[in-house]
N, C-alpha and C. Protein backbone atom coordinates (compact mmCIF):
# COMPACT_ATOMS: atom_id res chain seq x y z
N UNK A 1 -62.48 231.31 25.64
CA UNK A 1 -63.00 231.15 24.28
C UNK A 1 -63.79 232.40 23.92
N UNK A 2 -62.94 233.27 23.26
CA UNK A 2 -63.68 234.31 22.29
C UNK A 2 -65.24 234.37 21.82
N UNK A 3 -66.03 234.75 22.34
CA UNK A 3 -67.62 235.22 21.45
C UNK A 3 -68.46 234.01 21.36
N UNK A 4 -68.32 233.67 23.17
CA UNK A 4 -69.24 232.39 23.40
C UNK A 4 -70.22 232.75 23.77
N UNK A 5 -71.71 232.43 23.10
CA UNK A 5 -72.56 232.92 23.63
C UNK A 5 -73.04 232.02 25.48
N UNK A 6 -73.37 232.49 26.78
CA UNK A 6 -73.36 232.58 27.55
C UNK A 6 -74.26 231.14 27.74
N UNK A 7 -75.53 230.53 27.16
CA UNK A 7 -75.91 229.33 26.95
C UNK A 7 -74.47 227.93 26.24
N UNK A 8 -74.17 228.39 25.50
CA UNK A 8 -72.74 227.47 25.25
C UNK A 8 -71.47 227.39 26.01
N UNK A 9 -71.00 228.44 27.26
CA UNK A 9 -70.16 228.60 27.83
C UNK A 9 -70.52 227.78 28.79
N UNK A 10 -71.83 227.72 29.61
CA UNK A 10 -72.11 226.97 30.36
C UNK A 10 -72.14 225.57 30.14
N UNK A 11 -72.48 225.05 28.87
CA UNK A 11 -72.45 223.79 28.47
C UNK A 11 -70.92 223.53 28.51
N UNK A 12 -69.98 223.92 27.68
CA UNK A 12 -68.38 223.29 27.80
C UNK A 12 -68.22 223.47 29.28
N UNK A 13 -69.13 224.42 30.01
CA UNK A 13 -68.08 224.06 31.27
C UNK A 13 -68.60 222.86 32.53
N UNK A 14 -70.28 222.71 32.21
CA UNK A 14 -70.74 221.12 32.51
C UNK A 14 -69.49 219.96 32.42
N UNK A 15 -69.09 220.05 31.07
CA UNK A 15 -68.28 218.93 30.38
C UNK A 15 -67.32 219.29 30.79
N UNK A 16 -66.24 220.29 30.94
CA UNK A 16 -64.79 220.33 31.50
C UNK A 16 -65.17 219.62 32.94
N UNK A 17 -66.35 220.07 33.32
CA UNK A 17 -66.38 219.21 34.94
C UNK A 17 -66.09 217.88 34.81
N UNK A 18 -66.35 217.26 34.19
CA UNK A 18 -66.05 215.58 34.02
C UNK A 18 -64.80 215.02 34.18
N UNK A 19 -64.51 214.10 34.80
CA UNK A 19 -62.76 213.89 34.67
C UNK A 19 -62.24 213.44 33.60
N UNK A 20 -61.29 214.18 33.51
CA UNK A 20 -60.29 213.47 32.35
C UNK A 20 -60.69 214.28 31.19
N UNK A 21 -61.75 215.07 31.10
CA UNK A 21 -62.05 216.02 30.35
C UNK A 21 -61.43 217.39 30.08
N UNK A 22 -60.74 217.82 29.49
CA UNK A 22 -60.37 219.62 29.20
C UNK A 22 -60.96 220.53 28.50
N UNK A 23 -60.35 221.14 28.50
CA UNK A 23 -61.45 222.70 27.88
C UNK A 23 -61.64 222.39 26.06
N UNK A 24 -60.67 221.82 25.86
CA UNK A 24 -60.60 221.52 24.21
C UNK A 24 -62.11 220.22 23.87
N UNK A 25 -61.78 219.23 25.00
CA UNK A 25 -62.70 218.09 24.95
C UNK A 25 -63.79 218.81 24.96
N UNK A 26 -64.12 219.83 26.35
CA UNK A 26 -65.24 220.19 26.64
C UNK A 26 -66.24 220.68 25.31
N UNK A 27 -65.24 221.28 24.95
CA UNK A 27 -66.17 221.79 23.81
C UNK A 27 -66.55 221.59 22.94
N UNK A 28 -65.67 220.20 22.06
CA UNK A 28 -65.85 219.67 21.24
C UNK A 28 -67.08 218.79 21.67
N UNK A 29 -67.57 218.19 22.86
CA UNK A 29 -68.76 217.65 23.22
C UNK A 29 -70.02 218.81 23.32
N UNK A 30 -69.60 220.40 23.74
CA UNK A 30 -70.71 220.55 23.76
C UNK A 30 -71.42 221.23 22.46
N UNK A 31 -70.32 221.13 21.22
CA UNK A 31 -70.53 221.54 19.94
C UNK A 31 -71.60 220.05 19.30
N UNK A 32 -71.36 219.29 19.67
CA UNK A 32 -71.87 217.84 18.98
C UNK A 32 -73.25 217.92 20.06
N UNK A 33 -73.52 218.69 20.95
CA UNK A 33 -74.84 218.01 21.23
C UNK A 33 -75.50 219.76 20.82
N UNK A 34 -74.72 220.41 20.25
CA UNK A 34 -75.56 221.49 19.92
C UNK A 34 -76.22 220.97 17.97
N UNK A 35 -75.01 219.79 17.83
CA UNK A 35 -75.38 219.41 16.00
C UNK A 35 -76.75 218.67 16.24
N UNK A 36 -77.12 218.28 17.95
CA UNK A 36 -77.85 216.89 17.34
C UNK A 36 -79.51 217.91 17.08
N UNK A 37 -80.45 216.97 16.95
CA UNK A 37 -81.69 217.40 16.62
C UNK A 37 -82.38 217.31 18.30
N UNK A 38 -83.48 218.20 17.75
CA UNK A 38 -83.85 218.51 19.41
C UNK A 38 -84.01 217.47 20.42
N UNK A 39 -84.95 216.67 19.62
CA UNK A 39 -85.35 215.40 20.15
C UNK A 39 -84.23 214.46 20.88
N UNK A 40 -83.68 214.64 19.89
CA UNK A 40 -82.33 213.70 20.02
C UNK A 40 -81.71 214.40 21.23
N UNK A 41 -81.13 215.46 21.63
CA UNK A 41 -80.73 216.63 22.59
C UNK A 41 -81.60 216.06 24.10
N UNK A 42 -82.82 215.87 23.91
CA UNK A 42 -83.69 215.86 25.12
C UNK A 42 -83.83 214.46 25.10
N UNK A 43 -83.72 213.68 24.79
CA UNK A 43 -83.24 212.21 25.11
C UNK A 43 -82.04 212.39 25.81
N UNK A 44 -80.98 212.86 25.53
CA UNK A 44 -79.75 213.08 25.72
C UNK A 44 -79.94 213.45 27.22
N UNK A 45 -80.55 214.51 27.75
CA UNK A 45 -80.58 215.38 28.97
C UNK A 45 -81.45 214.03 29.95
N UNK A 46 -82.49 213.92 29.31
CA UNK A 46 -83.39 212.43 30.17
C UNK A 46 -82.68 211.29 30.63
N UNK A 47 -81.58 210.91 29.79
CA UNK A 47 -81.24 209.58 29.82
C UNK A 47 -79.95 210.19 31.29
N UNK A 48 -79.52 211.42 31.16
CA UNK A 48 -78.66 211.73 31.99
C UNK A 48 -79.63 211.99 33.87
N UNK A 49 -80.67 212.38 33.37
CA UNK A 49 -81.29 212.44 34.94
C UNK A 49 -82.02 211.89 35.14
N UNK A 50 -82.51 210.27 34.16
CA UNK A 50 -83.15 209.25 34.80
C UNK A 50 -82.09 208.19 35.16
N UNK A 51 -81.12 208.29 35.13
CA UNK A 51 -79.47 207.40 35.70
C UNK A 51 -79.45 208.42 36.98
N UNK A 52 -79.44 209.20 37.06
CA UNK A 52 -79.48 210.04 38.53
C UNK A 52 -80.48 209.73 39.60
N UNK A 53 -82.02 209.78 38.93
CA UNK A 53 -82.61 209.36 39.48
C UNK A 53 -82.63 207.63 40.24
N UNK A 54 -82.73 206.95 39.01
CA UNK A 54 -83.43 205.43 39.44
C UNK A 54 -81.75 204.19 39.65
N UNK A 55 -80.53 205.34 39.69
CA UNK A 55 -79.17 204.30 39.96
C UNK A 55 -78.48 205.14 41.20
N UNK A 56 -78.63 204.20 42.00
CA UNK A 56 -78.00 204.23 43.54
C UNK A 56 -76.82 203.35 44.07
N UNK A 57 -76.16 203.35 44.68
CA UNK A 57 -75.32 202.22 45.76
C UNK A 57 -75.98 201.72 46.36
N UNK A 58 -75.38 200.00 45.34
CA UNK A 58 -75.73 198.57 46.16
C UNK A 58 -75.84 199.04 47.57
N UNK A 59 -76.47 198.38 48.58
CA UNK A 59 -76.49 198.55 50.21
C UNK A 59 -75.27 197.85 50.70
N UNK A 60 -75.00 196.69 50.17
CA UNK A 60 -73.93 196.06 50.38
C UNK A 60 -72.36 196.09 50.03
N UNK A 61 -72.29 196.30 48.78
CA UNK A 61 -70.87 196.34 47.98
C UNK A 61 -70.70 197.64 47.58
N UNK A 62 -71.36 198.90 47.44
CA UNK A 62 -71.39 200.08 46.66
C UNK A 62 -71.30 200.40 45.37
N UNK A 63 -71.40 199.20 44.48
CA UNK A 63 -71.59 198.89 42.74
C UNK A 63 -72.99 199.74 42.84
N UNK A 64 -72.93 200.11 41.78
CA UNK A 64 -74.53 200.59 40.93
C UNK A 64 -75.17 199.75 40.87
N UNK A 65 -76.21 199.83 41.35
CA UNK A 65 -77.87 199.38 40.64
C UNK A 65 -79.09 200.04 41.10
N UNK A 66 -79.97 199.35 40.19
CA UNK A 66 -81.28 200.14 40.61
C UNK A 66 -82.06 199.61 41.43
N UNK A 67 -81.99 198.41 42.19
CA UNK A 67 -82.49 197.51 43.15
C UNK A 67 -81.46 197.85 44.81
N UNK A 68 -82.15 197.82 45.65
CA UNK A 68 -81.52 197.78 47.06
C UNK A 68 -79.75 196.80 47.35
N UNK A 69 -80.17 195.39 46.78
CA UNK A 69 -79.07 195.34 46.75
C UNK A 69 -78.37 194.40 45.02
N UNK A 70 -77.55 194.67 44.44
CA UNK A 70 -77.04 194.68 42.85
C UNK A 70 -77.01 193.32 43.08
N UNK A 71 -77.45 192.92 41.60
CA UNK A 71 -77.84 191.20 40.99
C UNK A 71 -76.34 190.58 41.49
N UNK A 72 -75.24 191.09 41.43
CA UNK A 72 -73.97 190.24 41.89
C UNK A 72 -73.82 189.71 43.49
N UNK A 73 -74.32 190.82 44.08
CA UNK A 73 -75.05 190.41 45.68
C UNK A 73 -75.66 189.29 45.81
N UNK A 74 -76.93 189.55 44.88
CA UNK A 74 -78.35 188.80 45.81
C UNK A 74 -77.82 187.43 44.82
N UNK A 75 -76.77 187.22 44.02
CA UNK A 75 -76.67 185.68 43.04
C UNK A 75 -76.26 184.78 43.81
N UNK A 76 -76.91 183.62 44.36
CA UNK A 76 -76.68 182.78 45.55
C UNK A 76 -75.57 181.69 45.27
N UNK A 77 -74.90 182.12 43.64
CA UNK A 77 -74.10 181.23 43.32
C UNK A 77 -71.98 181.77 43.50
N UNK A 78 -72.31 182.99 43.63
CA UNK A 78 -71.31 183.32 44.08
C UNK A 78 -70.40 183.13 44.98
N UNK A 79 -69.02 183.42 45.50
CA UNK A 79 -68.63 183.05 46.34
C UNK A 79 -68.53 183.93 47.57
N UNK A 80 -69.12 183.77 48.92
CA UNK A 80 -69.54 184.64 49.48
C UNK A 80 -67.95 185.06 50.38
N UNK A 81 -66.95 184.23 50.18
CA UNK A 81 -65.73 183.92 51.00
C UNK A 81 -64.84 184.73 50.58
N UNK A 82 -65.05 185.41 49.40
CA UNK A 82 -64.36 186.39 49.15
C UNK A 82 -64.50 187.34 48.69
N UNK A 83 -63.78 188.74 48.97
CA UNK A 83 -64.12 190.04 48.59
C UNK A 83 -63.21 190.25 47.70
N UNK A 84 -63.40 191.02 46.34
CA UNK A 84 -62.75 192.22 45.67
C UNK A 84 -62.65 193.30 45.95
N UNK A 85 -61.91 193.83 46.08
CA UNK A 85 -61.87 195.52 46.55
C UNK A 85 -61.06 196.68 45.25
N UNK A 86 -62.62 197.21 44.36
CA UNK A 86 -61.92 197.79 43.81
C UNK A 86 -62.33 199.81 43.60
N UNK A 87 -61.61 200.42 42.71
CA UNK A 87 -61.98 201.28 43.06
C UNK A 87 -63.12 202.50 42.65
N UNK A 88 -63.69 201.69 41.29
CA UNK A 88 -64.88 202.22 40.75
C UNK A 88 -65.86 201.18 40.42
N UNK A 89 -67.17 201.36 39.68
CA UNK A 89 -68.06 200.59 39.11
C UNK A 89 -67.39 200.37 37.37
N UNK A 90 -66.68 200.31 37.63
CA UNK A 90 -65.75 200.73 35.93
C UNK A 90 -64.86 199.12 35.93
N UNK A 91 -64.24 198.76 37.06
CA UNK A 91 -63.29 197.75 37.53
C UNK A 91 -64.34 196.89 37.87
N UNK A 92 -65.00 196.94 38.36
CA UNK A 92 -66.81 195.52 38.67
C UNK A 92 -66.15 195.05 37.20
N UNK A 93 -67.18 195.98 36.30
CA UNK A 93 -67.39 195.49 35.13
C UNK A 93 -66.16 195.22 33.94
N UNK A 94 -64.96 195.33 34.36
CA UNK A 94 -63.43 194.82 33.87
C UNK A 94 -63.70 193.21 34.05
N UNK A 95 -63.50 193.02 35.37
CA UNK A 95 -63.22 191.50 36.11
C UNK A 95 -64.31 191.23 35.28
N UNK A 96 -65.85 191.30 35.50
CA UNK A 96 -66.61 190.57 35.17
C UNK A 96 -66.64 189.91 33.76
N UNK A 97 -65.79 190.77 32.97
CA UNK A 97 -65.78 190.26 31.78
C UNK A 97 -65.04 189.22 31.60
N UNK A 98 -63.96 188.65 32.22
CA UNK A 98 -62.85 187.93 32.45
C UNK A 98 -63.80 186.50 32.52
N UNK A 99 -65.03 186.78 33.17
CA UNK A 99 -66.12 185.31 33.75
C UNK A 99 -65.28 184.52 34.35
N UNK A 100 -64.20 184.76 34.97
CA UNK A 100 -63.32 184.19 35.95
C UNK A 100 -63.24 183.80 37.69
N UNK A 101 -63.78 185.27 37.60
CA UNK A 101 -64.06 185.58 38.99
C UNK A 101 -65.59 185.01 39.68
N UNK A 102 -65.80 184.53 40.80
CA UNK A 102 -66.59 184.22 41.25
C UNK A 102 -66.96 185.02 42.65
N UNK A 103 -66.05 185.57 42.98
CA UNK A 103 -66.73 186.29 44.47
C UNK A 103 -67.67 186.97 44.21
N UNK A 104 -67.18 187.77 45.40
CA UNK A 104 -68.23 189.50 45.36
C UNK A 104 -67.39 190.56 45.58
N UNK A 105 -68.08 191.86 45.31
CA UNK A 105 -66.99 192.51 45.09
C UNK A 105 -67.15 194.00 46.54
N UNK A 106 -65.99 194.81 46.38
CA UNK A 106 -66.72 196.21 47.52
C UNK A 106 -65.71 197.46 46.60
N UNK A 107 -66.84 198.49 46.38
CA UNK A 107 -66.75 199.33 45.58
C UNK A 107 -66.13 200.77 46.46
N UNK A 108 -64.60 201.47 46.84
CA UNK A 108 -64.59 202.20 47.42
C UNK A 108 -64.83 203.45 46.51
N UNK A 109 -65.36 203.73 45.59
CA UNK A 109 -65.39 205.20 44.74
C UNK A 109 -64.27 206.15 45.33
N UNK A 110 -63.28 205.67 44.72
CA UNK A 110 -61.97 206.73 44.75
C UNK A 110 -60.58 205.91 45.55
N UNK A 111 -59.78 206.46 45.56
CA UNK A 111 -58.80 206.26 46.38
C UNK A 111 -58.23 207.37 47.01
N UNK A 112 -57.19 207.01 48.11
CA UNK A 112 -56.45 207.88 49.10
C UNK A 112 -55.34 208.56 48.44
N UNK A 113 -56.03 210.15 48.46
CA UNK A 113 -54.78 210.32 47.52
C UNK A 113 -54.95 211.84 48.66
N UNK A 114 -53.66 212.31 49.55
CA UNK A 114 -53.79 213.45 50.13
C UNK A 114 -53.47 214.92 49.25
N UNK A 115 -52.88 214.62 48.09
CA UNK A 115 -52.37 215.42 47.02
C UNK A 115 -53.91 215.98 46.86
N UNK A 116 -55.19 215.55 46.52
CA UNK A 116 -56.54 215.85 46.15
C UNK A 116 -57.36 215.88 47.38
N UNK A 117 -56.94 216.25 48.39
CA UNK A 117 -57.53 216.18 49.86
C UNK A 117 -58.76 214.93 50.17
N UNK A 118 -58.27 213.64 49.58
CA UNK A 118 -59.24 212.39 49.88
C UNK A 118 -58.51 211.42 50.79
N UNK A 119 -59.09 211.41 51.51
CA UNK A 119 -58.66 210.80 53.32
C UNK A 119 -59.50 209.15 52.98
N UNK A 120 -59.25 208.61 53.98
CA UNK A 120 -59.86 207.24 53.58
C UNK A 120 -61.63 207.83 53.98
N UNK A 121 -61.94 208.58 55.25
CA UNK A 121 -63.29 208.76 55.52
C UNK A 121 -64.02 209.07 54.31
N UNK A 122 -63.45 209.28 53.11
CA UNK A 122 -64.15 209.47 51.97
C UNK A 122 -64.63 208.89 51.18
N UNK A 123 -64.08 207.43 51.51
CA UNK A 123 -64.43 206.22 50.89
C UNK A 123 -65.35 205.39 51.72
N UNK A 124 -65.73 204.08 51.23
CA UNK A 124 -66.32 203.18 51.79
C UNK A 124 -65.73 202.10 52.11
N UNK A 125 -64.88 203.03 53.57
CA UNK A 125 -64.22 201.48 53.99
C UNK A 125 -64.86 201.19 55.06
N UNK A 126 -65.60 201.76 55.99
CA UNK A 126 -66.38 201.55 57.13
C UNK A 126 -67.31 200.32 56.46
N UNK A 127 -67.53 200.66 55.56
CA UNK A 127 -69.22 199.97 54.97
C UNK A 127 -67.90 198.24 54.39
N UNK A 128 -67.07 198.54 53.81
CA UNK A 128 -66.02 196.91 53.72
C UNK A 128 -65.36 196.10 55.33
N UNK A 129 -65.14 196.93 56.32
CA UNK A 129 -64.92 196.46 57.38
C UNK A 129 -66.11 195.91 58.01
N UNK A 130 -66.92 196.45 58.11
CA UNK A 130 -68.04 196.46 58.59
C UNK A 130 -68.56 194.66 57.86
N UNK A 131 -68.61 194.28 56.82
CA UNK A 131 -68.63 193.17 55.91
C UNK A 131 -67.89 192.15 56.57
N UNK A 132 -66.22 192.29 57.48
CA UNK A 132 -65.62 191.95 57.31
C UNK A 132 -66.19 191.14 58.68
N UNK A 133 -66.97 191.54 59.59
CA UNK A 133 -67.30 191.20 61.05
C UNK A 133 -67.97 189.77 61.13
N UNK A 134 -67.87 188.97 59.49
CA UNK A 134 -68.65 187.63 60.22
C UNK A 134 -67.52 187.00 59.45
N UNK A 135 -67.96 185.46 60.05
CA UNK A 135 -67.16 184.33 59.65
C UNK A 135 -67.07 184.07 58.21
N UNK A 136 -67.80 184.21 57.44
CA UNK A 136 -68.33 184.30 55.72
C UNK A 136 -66.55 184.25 55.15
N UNK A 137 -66.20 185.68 55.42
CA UNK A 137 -65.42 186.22 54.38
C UNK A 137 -63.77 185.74 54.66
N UNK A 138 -62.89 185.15 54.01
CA UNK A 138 -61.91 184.28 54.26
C UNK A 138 -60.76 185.39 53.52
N UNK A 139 -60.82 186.04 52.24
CA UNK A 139 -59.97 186.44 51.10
C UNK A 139 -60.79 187.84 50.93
N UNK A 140 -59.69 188.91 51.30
CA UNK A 140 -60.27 190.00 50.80
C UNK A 140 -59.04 190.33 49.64
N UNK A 141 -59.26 190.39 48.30
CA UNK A 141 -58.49 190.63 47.09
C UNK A 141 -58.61 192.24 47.12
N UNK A 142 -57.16 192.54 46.87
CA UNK A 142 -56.85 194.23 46.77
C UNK A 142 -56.52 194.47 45.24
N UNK A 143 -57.57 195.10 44.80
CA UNK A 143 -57.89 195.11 43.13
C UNK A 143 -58.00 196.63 42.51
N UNK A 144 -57.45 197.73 44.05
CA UNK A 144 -57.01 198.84 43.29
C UNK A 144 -55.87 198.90 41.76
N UNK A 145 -55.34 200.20 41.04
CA UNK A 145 -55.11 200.16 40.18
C UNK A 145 -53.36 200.59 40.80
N UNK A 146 -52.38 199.68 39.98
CA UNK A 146 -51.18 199.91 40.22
C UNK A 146 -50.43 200.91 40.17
N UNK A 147 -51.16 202.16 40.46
CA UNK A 147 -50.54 203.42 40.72
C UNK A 147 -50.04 203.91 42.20
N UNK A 148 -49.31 204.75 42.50
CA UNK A 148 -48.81 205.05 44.00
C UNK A 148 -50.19 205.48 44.73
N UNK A 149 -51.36 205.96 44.09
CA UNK A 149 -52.81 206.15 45.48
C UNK A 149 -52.98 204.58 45.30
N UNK A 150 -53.02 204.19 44.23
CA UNK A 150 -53.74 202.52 44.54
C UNK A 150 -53.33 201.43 45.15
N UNK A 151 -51.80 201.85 45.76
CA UNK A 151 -50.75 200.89 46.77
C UNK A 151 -51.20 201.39 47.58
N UNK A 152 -51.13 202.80 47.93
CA UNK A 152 -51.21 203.80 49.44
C UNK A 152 -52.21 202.90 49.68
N UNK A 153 -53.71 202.83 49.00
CA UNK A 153 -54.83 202.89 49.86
C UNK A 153 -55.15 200.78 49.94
N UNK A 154 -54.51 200.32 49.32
CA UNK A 154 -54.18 198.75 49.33
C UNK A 154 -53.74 198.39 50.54
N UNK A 155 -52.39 199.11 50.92
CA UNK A 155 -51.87 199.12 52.20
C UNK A 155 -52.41 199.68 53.45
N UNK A 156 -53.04 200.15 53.16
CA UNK A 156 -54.12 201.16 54.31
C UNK A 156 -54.82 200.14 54.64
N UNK A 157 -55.72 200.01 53.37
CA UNK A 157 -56.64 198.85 54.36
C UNK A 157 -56.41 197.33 54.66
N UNK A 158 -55.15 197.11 53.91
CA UNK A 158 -54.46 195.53 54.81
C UNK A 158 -54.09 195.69 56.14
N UNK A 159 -53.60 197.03 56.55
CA UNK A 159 -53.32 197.09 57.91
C UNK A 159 -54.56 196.77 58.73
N UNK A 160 -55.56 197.71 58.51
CA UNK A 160 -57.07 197.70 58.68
C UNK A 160 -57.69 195.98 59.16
N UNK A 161 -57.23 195.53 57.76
CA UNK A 161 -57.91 193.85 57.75
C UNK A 161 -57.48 193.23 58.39
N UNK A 162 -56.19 193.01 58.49
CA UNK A 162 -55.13 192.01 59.27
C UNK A 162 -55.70 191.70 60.29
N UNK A 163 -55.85 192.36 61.31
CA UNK A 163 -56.12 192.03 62.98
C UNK A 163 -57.65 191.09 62.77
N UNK A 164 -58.45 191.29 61.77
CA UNK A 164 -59.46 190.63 61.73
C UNK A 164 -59.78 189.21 61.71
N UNK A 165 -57.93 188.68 61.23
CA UNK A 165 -58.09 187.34 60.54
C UNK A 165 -58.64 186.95 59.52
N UNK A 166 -58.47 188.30 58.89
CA UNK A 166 -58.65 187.64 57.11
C UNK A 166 -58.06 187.69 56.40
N UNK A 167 -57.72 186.88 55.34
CA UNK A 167 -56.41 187.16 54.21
C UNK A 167 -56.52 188.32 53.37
N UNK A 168 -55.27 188.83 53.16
CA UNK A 168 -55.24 189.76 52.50
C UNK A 168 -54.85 189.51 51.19
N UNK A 169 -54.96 189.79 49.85
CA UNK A 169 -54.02 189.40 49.00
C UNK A 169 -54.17 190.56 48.03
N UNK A 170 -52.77 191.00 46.95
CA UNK A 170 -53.09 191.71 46.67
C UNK A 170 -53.15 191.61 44.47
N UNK A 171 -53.32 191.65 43.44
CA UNK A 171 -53.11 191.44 42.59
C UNK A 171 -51.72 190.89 42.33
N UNK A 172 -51.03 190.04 41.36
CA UNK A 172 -50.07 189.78 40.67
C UNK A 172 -49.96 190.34 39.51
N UNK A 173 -48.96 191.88 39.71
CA UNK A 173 -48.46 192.62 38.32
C UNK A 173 -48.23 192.31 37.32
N UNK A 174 -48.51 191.63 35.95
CA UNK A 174 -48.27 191.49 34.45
C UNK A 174 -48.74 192.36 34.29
N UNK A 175 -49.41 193.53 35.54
CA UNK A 175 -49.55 194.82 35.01
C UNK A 175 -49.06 196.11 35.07
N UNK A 176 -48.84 196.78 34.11
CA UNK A 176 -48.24 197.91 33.79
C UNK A 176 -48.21 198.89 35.13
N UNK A 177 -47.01 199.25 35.64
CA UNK A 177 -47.39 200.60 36.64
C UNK A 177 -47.96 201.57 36.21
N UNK A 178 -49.07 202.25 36.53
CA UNK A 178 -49.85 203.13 36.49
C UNK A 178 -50.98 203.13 35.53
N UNK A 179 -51.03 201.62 35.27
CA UNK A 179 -52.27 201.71 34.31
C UNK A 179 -53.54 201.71 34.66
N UNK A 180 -54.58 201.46 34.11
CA UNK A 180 -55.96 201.57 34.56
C UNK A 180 -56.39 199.66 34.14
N UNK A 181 -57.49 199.89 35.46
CA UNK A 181 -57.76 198.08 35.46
C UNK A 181 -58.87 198.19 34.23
N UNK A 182 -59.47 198.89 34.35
CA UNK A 182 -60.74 199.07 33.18
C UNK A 182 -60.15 199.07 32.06
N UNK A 183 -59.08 199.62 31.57
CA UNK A 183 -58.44 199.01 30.18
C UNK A 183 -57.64 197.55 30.08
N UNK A 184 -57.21 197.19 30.91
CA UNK A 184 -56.59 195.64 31.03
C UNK A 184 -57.31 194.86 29.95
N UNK A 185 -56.64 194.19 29.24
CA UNK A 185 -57.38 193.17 28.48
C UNK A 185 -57.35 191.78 29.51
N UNK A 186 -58.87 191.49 29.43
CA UNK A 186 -59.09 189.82 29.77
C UNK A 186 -58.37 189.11 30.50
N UNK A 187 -57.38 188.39 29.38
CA UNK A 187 -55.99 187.94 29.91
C UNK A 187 -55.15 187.98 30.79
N UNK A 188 -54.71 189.29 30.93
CA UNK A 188 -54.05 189.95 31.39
C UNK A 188 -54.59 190.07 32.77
N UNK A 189 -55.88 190.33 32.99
CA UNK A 189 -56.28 190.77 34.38
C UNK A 189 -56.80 189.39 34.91
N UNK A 190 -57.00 187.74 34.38
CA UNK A 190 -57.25 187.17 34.78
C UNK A 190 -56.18 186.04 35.61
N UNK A 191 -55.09 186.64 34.53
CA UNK A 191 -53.83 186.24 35.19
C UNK A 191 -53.26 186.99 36.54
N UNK A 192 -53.74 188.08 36.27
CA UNK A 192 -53.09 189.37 37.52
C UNK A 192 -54.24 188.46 38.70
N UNK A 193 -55.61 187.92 38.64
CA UNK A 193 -55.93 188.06 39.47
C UNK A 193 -55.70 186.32 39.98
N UNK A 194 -55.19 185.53 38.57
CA UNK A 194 -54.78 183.90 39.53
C UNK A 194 -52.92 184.13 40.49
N UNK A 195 -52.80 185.26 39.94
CA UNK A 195 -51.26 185.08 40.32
C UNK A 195 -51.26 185.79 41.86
N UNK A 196 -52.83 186.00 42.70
CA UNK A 196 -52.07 186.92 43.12
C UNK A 196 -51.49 187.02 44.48
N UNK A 197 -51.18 187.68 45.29
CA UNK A 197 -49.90 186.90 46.47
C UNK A 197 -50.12 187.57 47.53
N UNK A 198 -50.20 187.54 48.98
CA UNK A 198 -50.56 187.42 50.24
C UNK A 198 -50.15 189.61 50.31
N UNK A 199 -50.82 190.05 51.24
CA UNK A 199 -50.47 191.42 51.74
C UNK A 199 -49.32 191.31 52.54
């Protein structure tokens, strides 16, 4: 970009860092926080490094919160017998909207994809196996996204689970190959998740 001054180059390229973001996006975001008013600007920067600061991984599931372990954990009404396994804090809050679901859930942040050099040690499957070591948990639901990393790493860790004696199961497709669970409407994902069928 032609006759960027060196304070704005750095800003679009903050924002190209983001996923799913490009150089066109980038900039068009960092033109709109150059429109806002100062105040407004430094709210903007605060609200971004007090979420840094005071939001961590649950101890248990790896969902966000700002407590040791996230209100879906410590809710004694849940069902403790079964796990979700999905692959962001983006998919928590999909299902949850559905008010269908009753388990709990385990958050691996990312999937196995060797194309992007992410191995399973990159995830949090130690910290879901590790879960898996008491009598509690009966149904671990595989709630990655129906793309080829989100089978790879589905199948990865059913192999993983199996020997444990716990069920595996994995969604029932009315969903689109390669879509994203965070866009699923309601419906759609509440059915994917009554339909869904053994590993």
């Amino acid at each position: 970009m032609a006759h960027v001054t060196a304070p704005l180059e750095n800003l679009i390229e903050q924002f190209a860092r983001l996923n799913g973001i490009g150089r066109k996006g980038a900039a068009r975001l960092a033109y709109q926080v150059l429109a806002m008013e100062k105040a407004q600007a430094e709210d903007f920067a605060k609200a971004i490094v007090e979420a840094h600061e005071k939001i961590h991984r649950c101890a248990i599931c790896q969902n966000f919160t700002e407590q040791e372990d996230c209100a879906i954990c410590r809710d004694p009404a849940r069902d403790k017998s079964v796990i979700c396994v999905v692959e962001s804090p983006r998919d928590v809050t999909a299902f949850e909207h559905t008010r269908e679901y009753k388990g709990l859930y385990h958050v691996l942040h990312g999937l196995i994809s060797p194309t992007e050099g992410i191995g399973a040690e990159q995830l949090y499957v130690q910290e879901l196996l590790a879960r898996l070591k008491t009598d509690e948990v009966k149904e671990v639901i595989m709630a990655t996204n129906p793309t080829v990393e989100g089978e790879a790493t589905a199948l990865y860790l059913a192999r993983l689970i199996k020997p444990l004696g716990v069920l595996t199961t994995r969604l029932a497709y009315g969903l689109p190959v390669g879509s994203n669970l965070e866009y699923v409407d309601d419906v759609t994902l509440y059915r994917a998740l009554s339909g869904r069928g053994e590993l």
